[in-house]
C-alpha atoms as a PDB file:
ATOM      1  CA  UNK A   1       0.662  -4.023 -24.869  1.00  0.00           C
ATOM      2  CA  UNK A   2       4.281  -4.839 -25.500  1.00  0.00           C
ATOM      3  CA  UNK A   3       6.176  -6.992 -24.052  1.00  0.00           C
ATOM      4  CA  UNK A   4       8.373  -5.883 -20.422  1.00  0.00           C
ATOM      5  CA  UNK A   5      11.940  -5.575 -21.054  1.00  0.00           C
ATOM      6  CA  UNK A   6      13.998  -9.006 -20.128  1.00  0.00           C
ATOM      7  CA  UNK A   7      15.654  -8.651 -16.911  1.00  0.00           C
ATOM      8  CA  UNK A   8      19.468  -8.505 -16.958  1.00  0.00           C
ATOM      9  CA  UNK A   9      20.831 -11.604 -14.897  1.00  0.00           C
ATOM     10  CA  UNK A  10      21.686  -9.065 -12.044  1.00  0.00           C
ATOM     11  CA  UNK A  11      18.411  -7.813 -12.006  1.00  0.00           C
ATOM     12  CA  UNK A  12      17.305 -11.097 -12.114  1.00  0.00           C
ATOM     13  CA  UNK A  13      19.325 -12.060  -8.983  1.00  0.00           C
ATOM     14  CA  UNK A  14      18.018  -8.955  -7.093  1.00  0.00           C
ATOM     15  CA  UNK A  15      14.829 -10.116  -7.477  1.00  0.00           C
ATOM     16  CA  UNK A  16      15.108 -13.603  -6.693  1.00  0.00           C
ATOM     17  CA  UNK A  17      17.050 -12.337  -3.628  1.00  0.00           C
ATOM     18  CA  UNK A  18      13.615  -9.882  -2.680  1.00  0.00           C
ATOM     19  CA  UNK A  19      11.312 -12.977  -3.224  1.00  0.00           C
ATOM     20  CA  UNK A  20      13.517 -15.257  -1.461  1.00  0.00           C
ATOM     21  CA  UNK A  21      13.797 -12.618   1.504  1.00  0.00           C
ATOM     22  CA  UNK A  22       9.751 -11.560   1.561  1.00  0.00           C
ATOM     23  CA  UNK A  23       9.126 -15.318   1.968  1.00  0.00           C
ATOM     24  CA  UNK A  24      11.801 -15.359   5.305  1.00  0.00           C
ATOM     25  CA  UNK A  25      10.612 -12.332   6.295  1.00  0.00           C
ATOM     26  CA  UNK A  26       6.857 -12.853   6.539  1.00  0.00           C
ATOM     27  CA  UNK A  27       8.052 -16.873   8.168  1.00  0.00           C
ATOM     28  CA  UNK A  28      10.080 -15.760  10.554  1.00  0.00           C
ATOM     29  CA  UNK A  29      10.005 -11.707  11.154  1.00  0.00           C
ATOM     30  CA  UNK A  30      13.017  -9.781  10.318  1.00  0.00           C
ATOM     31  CA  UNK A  31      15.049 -10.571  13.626  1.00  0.00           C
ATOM     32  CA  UNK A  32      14.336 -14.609  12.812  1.00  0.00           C
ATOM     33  CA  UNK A  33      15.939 -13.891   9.135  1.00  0.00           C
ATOM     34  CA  UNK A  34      19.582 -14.144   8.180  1.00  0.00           C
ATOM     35  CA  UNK A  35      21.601 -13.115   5.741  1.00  0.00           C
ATOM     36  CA  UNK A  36      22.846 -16.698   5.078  1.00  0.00           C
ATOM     37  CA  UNK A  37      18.701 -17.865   5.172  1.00  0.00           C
ATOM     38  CA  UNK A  38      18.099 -15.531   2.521  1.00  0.00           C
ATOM     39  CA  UNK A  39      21.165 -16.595   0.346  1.00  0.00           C
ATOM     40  CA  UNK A  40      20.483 -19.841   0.619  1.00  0.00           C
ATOM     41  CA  UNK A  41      16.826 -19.477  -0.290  1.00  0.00           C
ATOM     42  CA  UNK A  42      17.440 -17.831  -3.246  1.00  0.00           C
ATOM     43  CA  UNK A  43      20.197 -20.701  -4.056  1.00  0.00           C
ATOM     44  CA  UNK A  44      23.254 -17.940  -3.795  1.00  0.00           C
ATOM     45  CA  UNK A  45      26.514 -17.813  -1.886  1.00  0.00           C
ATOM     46  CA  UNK A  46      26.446 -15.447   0.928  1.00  0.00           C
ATOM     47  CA  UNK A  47      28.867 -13.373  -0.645  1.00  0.00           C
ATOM     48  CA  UNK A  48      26.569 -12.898  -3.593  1.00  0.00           C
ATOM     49  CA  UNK A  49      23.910 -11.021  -1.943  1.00  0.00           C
ATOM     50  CA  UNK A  50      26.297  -8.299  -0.613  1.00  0.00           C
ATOM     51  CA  UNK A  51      27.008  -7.643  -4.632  1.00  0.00           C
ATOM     52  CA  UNK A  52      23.060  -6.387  -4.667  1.00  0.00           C
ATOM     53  CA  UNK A  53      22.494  -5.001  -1.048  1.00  0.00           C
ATOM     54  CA  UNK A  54      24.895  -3.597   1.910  1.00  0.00           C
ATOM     55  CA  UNK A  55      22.759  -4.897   4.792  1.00  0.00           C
ATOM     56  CA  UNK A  56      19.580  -6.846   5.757  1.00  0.00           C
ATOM     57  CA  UNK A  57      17.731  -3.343   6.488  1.00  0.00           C
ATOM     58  CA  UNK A  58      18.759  -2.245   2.609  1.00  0.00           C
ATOM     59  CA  UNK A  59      17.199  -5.730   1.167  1.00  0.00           C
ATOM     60  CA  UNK A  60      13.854  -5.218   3.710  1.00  0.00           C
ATOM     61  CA  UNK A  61      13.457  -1.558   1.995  1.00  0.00           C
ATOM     62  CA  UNK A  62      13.477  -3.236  -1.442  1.00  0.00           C
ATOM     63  CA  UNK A  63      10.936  -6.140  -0.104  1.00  0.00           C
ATOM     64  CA  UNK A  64       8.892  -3.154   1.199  1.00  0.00           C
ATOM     65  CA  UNK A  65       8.800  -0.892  -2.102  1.00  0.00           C
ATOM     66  CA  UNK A  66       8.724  -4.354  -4.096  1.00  0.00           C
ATOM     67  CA  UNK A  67       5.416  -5.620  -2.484  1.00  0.00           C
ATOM     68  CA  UNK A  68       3.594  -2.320  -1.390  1.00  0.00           C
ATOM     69  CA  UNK A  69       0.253  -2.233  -4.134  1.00  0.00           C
ATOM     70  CA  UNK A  70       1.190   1.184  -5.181  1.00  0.00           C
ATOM     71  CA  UNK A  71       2.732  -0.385  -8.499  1.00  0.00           C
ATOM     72  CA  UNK A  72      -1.161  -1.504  -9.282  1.00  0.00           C
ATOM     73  CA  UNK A  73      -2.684   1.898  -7.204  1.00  0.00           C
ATOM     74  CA  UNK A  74      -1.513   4.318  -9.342  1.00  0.00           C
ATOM     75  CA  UNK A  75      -1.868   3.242 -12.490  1.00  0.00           C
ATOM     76  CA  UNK A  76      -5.566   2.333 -11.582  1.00  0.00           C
ATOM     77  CA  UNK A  77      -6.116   5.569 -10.353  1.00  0.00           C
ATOM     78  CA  UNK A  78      -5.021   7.704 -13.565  1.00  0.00           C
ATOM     79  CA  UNK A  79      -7.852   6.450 -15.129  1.00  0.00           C
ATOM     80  CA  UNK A  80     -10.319   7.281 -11.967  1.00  0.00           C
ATOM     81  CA  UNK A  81     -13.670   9.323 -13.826  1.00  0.00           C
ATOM     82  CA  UNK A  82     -16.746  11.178 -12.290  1.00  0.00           C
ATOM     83  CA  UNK A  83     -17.668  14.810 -12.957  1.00  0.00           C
ATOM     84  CA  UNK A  84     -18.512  15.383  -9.003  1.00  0.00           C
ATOM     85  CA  UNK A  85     -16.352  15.540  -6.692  1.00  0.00           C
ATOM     86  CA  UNK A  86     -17.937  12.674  -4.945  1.00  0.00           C
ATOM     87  CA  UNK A  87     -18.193  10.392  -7.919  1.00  0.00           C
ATOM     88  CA  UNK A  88     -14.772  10.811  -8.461  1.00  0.00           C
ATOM     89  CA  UNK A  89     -13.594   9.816  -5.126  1.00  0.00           C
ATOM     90  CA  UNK A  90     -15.773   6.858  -5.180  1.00  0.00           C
ATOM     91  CA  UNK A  91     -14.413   6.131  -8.791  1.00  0.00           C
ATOM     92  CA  UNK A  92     -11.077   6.164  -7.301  1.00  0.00           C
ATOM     93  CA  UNK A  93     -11.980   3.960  -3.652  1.00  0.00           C
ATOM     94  CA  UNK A  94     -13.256   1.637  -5.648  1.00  0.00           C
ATOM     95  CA  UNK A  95     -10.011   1.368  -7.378  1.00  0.00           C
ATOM     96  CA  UNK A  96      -8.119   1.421  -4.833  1.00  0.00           C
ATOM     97  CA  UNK A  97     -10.120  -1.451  -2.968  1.00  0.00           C
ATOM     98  CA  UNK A  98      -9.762  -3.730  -6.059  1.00  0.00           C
ATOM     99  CA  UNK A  99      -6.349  -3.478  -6.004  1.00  0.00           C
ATOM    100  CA  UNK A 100      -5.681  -3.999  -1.850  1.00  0.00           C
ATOM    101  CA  UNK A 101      -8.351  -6.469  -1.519  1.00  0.00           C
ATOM    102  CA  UNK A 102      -7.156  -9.694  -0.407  1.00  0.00           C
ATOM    103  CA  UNK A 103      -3.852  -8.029   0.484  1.00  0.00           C
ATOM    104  CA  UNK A 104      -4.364  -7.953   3.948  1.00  0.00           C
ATOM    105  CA  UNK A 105      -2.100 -11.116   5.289  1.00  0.00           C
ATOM    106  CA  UNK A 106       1.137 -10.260   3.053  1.00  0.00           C
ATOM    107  CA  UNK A 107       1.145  -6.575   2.764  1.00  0.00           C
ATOM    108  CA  UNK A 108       0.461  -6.134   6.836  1.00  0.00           C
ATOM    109  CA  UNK A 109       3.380  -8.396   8.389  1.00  0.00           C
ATOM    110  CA  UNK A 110       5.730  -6.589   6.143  1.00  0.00           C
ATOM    111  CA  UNK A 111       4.092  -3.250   7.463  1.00  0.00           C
ATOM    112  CA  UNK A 112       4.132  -4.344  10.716  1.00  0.00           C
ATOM    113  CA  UNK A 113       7.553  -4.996  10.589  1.00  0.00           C
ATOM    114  CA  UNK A 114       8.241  -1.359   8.995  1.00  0.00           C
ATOM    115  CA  UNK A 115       6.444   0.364  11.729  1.00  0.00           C
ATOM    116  CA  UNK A 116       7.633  -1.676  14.799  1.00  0.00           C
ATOM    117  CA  UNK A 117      11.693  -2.191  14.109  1.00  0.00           C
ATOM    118  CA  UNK A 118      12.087   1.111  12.089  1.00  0.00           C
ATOM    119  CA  UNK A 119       9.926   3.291  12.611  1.00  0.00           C
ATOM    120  CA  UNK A 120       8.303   3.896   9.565  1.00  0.00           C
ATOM    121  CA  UNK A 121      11.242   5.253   8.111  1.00  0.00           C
ATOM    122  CA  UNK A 122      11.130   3.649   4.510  1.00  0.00           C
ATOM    123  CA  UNK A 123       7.720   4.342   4.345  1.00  0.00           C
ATOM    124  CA  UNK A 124       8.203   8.222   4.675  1.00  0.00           C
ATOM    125  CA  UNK A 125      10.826   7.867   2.283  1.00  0.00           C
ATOM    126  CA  UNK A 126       8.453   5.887  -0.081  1.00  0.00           C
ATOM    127  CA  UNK A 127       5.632   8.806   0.383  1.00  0.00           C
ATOM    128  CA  UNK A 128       7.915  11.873  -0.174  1.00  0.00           C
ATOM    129  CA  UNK A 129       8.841   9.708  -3.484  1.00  0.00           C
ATOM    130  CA  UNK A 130       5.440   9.037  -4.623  1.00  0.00           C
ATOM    131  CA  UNK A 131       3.960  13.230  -2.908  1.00  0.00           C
ATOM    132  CA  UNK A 132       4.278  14.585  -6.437  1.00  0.00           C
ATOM    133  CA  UNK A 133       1.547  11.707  -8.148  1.00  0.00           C
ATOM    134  CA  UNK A 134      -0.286  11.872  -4.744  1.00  0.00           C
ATOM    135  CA  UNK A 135      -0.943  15.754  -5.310  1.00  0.00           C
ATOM    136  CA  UNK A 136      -1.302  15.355  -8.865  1.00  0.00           C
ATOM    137  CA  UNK A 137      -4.086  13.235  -8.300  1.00  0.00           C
ATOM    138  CA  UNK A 138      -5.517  15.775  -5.588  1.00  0.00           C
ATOM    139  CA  UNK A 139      -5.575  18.303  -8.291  1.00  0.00           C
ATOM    140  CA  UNK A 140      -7.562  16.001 -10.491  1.00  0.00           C
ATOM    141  CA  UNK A 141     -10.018  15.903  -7.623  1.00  0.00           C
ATOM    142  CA  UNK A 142     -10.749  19.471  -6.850  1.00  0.00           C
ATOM    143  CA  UNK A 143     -11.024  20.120 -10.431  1.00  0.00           C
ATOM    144  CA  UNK A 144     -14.200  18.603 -10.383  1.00  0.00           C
ATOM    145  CA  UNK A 145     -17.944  19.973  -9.474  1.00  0.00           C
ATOM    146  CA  UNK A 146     -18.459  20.072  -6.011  1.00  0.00           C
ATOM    147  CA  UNK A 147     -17.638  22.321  -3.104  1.00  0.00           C
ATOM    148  CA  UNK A 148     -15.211  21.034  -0.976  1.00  0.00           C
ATOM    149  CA  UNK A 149     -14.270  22.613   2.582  1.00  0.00           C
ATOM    150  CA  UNK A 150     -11.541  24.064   3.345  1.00  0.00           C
ATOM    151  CA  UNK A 151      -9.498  21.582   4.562  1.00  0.00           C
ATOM    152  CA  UNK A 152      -5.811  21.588   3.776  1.00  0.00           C
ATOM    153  CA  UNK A 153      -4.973  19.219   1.105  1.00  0.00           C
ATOM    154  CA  UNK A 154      -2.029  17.205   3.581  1.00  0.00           C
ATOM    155  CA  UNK A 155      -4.763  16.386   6.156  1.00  0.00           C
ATOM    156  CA  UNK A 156      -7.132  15.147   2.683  1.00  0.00           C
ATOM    157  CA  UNK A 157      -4.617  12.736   1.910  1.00  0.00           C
ATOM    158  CA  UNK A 158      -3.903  11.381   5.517  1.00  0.00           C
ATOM    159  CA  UNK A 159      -7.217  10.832   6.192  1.00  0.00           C
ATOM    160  CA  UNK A 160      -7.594   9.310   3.021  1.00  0.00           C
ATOM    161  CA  UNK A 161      -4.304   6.736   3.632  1.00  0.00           C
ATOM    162  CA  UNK A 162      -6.141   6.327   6.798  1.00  0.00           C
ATOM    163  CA  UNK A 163      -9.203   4.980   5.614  1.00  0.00           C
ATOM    164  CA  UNK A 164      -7.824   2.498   3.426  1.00  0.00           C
ATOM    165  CA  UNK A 165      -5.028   1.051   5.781  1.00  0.00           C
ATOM    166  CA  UNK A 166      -8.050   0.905   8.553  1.00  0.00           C
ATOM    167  CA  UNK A 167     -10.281  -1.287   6.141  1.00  0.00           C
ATOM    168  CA  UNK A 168      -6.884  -3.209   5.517  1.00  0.00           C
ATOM    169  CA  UNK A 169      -6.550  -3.672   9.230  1.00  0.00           C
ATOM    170  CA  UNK A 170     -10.287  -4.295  10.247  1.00  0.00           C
ATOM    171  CA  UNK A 171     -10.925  -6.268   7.429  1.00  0.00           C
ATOM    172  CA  UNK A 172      -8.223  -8.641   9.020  1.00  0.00           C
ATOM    173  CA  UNK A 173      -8.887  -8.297  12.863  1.00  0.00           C
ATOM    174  CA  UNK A 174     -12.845  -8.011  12.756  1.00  0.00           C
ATOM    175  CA  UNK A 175     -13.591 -10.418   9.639  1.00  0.00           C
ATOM    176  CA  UNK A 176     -14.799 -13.617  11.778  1.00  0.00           C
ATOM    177  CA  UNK A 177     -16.632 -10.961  14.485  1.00  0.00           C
ATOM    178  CA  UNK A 178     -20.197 -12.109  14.546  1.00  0.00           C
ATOM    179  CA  UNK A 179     -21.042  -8.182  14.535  1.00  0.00           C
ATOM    180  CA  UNK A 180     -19.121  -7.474  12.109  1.00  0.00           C
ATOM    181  CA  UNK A 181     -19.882  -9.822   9.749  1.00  0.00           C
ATOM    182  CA  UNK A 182     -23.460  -8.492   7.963  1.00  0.00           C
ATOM    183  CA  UNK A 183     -22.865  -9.689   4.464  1.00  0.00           C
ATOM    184  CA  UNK A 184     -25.539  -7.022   3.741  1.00  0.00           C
ATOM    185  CA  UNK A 185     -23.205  -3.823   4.791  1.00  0.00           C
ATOM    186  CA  UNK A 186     -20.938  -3.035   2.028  1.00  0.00           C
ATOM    187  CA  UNK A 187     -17.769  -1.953   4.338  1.00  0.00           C
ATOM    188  CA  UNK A 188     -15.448   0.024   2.382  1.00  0.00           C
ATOM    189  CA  UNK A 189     -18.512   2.139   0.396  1.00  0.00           C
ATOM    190  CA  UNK A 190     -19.703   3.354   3.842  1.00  0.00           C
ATOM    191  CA  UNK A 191     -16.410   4.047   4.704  1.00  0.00           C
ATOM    192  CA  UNK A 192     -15.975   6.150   1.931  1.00  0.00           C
ATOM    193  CA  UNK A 193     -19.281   7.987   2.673  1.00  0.00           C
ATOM    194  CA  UNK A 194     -18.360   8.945   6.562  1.00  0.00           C
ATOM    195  CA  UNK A 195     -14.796  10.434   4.953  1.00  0.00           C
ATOM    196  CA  UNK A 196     -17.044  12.415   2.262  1.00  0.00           C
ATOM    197  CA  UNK A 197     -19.531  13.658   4.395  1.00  0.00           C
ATOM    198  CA  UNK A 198     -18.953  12.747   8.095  1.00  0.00           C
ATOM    199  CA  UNK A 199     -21.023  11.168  10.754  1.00  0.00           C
ATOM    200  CA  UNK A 200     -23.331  14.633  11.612  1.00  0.00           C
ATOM    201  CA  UNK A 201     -26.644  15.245   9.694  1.00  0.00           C
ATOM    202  CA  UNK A 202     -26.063  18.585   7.829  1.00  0.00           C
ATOM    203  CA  UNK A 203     -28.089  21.563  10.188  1.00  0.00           C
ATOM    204  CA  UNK A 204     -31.330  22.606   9.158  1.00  0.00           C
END
Protein backbone atom coordinates (compact mmCIF):
# COMPACT_ATOMS: atom_id res chain seq x y z
CA UNK A 1 0.00 0.00 0.00
CA UNK A 2 1.79 3.29 -0.37
CA UNK A 3 2.62 5.44 1.87
CA UNK A 4 -0.22 8.56 3.05
CA UNK A 5 0.81 11.84 1.85
CA UNK A 6 2.89 13.96 4.68
CA UNK A 7 0.73 16.43 6.24
CA UNK A 8 1.51 20.10 5.50
CA UNK A 9 2.41 21.87 8.93
CA UNK A 10 -1.13 23.54 8.75
CA UNK A 11 -2.71 20.44 8.36
CA UNK A 12 -0.69 19.24 10.91
CA UNK A 13 -1.84 22.00 13.34
CA UNK A 14 -5.54 21.35 12.45
CA UNK A 15 -5.20 18.14 13.57
CA UNK A 16 -3.37 18.51 16.63
CA UNK A 17 -5.97 21.25 17.37
CA UNK A 18 -9.04 18.28 16.70
CA UNK A 19 -7.10 15.82 19.01
CA UNK A 20 -6.35 18.34 21.51
CA UNK A 21 -10.15 19.50 21.42
CA UNK A 22 -11.79 15.65 21.31
CA UNK A 23 -9.72 15.04 24.47
CA UNK A 24 -11.48 18.52 26.24
CA UNK A 25 -14.46 17.73 24.81
CA UNK A 26 -15.12 14.17 25.95
CA UNK A 27 -13.34 15.63 29.81
CA UNK A 28 -15.33 18.26 30.21
CA UNK A 29 -18.47 18.48 27.59
CA UNK A 30 -18.50 21.21 25.14
CA UNK A 31 -19.88 24.04 27.55
CA UNK A 32 -16.76 23.01 30.14
CA UNK A 33 -14.27 23.58 26.97
CA UNK A 34 -12.61 26.82 25.97
CA UNK A 35 -11.12 28.13 23.30
CA UNK A 36 -7.98 29.04 25.35
CA UNK A 37 -8.19 25.04 26.93
CA UNK A 38 -7.99 23.82 23.57
CA UNK A 39 -5.05 26.15 22.47
CA UNK A 40 -3.23 25.47 25.17
CA UNK A 41 -3.64 21.72 24.89
CA UNK A 42 -2.49 21.56 21.65
CA UNK A 43 0.61 23.90 22.83
CA UNK A 44 -0.74 27.00 20.46
CA UNK A 45 -1.47 30.66 21.08
CA UNK A 46 -5.06 31.43 21.16
CA UNK A 47 -4.79 33.40 18.21
CA UNK A 48 -3.51 30.40 16.31
CA UNK A 49 -6.53 28.35 16.40
CA UNK A 50 -8.76 31.09 14.85
CA UNK A 51 -6.18 30.71 11.65
CA UNK A 52 -7.86 26.94 11.31
CA UNK A 53 -11.49 27.41 12.72
CA UNK A 54 -14.00 30.56 13.21
CA UNK A 55 -15.66 29.25 16.38
CA UNK A 56 -15.75 26.39 18.96
CA UNK A 57 -19.01 24.91 17.12
CA UNK A 58 -16.75 24.89 13.62
CA UNK A 59 -13.75 22.89 15.53
CA UNK A 60 -16.64 20.37 17.33
CA UNK A 61 -17.95 19.64 13.55
CA UNK A 62 -14.38 18.68 12.57
CA UNK A 63 -13.96 16.51 16.00
CA UNK A 64 -17.33 14.98 14.94
CA UNK A 65 -16.50 14.07 11.13
CA UNK A 66 -12.79 13.36 12.43
CA UNK A 67 -13.83 10.57 14.94
CA UNK A 68 -17.21 9.21 13.48
CA UNK A 69 -16.05 5.26 12.17
CA UNK A 70 -17.38 5.98 8.79
CA UNK A 71 -13.63 6.52 7.57
CA UNK A 72 -13.18 2.53 8.51
CA UNK A 73 -17.27 1.73 7.56
CA UNK A 74 -17.10 2.36 4.19
CA UNK A 75 -14.22 1.13 3.01
CA UNK A 76 -15.07 -2.21 4.86
CA UNK A 77 -18.23 -2.31 3.33
CA UNK A 78 -17.12 -2.06 -0.52
CA UNK A 79 -15.80 -5.24 -0.15
CA UNK A 80 -19.15 -6.74 1.67
CA UNK A 81 -19.92 -10.40 -0.53
CA UNK A 82 -22.93 -12.89 -0.43
CA UNK A 83 -25.08 -13.85 -3.42
CA UNK A 84 -28.47 -13.57 -1.15
CA UNK A 85 -29.74 -10.87 -0.11
CA UNK A 86 -29.43 -12.01 3.40
CA UNK A 87 -25.84 -13.13 3.22
CA UNK A 88 -24.98 -9.97 2.01
CA UNK A 89 -26.43 -7.96 4.73
CA UNK A 90 -24.91 -10.17 7.24
CA UNK A 91 -21.55 -9.86 5.23
CA UNK A 92 -21.89 -6.24 5.65
CA UNK A 93 -23.23 -6.19 9.79
CA UNK A 94 -20.54 -8.03 10.43
CA UNK A 95 -18.41 -5.38 9.00
CA UNK A 96 -19.84 -2.87 10.31
CA UNK A 97 -19.70 -4.39 13.98
CA UNK A 98 -15.90 -4.95 13.62
CA UNK A 99 -15.35 -1.64 12.92
CA UNK A 100 -17.81 0.11 15.90
CA UNK A 101 -16.99 -2.45 18.38
CA UNK A 102 -15.37 -1.09 21.31
CA UNK A 103 -16.39 2.38 20.12
CA UNK A 104 -19.02 2.82 22.39
CA UNK A 105 -17.37 5.26 25.26
CA UNK A 106 -15.63 7.80 22.66
CA UNK A 107 -17.88 7.85 19.73
CA UNK A 108 -21.22 8.30 22.15
CA UNK A 109 -20.17 11.46 24.38
CA UNK A 110 -19.26 13.17 21.20
CA UNK A 111 -22.79 12.05 19.83
CA UNK A 112 -24.37 12.94 22.75
CA UNK A 113 -23.08 16.17 22.61
CA UNK A 114 -24.22 16.52 18.76
CA UNK A 115 -27.71 15.58 19.53
CA UNK A 116 -28.28 17.49 22.85
CA UNK A 117 -26.54 21.19 22.15
CA UNK A 118 -27.22 21.13 18.32
CA UNK A 119 -29.52 19.26 17.37
CA UNK A 120 -28.11 16.89 15.20
CA UNK A 121 -27.33 19.37 12.79
CA UNK A 122 -23.72 18.24 11.67
CA UNK A 123 -24.82 14.94 11.58
CA UNK A 124 -27.53 15.61 8.83
CA UNK A 125 -25.01 17.48 7.13
CA UNK A 126 -22.53 14.49 7.45
CA UNK A 127 -25.43 11.99 6.02
CA UNK A 128 -26.58 14.14 3.01
CA UNK A 129 -22.57 14.07 2.33
CA UNK A 130 -22.06 10.47 2.63
CA UNK A 131 -26.41 9.63 0.85
CA UNK A 132 -24.72 9.03 -2.49
CA UNK A 133 -22.19 5.85 -1.03
CA UNK A 134 -25.13 5.01 1.35
CA UNK A 135 -27.46 4.34 -1.81
CA UNK A 136 -24.74 3.03 -3.76
CA UNK A 137 -24.35 0.43 -1.37
CA UNK A 138 -28.29 -0.13 -1.28
CA UNK A 139 -28.06 -0.84 -4.91
CA UNK A 140 -25.40 -3.42 -4.31
CA UNK A 141 -27.92 -5.01 -1.99
CA UNK A 142 -31.01 -5.39 -4.03
CA UNK A 143 -28.95 -6.61 -6.79
CA UNK A 144 -28.68 -9.70 -5.13
CA UNK A 145 -31.06 -13.01 -4.97
CA UNK A 146 -33.71 -12.57 -2.72
CA UNK A 147 -37.10 -10.93 -2.64
CA UNK A 148 -37.22 -8.06 -0.68
CA UNK A 149 -40.60 -6.14 0.30
CA UNK A 150 -41.50 -3.26 -0.72
CA UNK A 151 -40.27 -1.05 1.59
CA UNK A 152 -38.90 2.29 0.50
CA UNK A 153 -35.23 2.30 0.40
CA UNK A 154 -35.00 5.74 3.04
CA UNK A 155 -36.89 3.78 5.75
CA UNK A 156 -34.12 0.53 4.80
CA UNK A 157 -31.40 2.66 5.70
CA UNK A 158 -32.91 4.28 8.93
CA UNK A 159 -33.76 1.26 10.30
CA UNK A 160 -30.57 -0.01 9.44
CA UNK A 161 -28.57 3.25 11.23
CA UNK A 162 -30.95 2.32 13.88
CA UNK A 163 -29.89 -0.99 14.60
CA UNK A 164 -26.37 -0.33 14.81
CA UNK A 165 -26.47 2.95 16.98
CA UNK A 166 -29.01 0.79 19.36
CA UNK A 167 -26.33 -2.08 19.78
CA UNK A 168 -23.85 0.96 20.27
CA UNK A 169 -26.12 2.27 22.97
CA UNK A 170 -27.25 -1.07 24.68
CA UNK A 171 -24.07 -2.50 24.43
CA UNK A 172 -23.03 0.45 26.80
CA UNK A 173 -26.14 0.86 29.14
CA UNK A 174 -27.13 -2.97 29.48
CA UNK A 175 -23.47 -4.60 29.37
CA UNK A 176 -23.13 -5.28 33.33
CA UNK A 177 -27.23 -6.23 33.40
CA UNK A 178 -27.30 -9.68 34.86
CA UNK A 179 -30.09 -10.38 32.06
CA UNK A 180 -28.41 -9.16 29.65
CA UNK A 181 -25.34 -10.61 29.99
CA UNK A 182 -25.74 -14.49 28.41
CA UNK A 183 -22.32 -14.90 26.94
CA UNK A 184 -24.17 -17.58 24.91
CA UNK A 185 -26.54 -14.96 22.84
CA UNK A 186 -24.59 -13.50 20.10
CA UNK A 187 -26.26 -9.79 20.29
CA UNK A 188 -25.67 -8.02 17.18
CA UNK A 189 -26.34 -11.44 14.81
CA UNK A 190 -29.87 -11.62 16.32
CA UNK A 191 -30.21 -8.20 15.84
CA UNK A 192 -29.54 -8.46 12.41
CA UNK A 193 -32.03 -11.39 12.05
CA UNK A 194 -35.23 -9.42 13.71
CA UNK A 195 -34.29 -6.38 10.99
CA UNK A 196 -34.19 -9.21 8.13
CA UNK A 197 -37.09 -10.99 8.97
CA UNK A 198 -38.99 -9.46 11.96
CA UNK A 199 -40.29 -10.79 15.19
CA UNK A 200 -43.72 -12.67 13.52
CA UNK A 201 -43.49 -16.36 12.35
CA UNK A 202 -44.26 -16.20 8.56
CA UNK A 203 -48.37 -17.42 8.19
CA UNK A 204 -49.05 -20.78 7.26
Amino acid sequence: MPDEKPQSKGEQTRSAIIGAAYGLFLKNGFHGTSMRQIAEKADLALGGIYNHFGSKEEIFAAVLDAYHPYHTIFPALETTEGETVELFMRDAARRVKNEIEGTETKLLPLLFIELVEFQGCHLATLAEKLMPTILAFVQRMVGRQGKLRNVPPPIMIRMLFATFAGYLMTEMVLKNIPAFKNAELDWFDGMMDVYLHGILEPEA
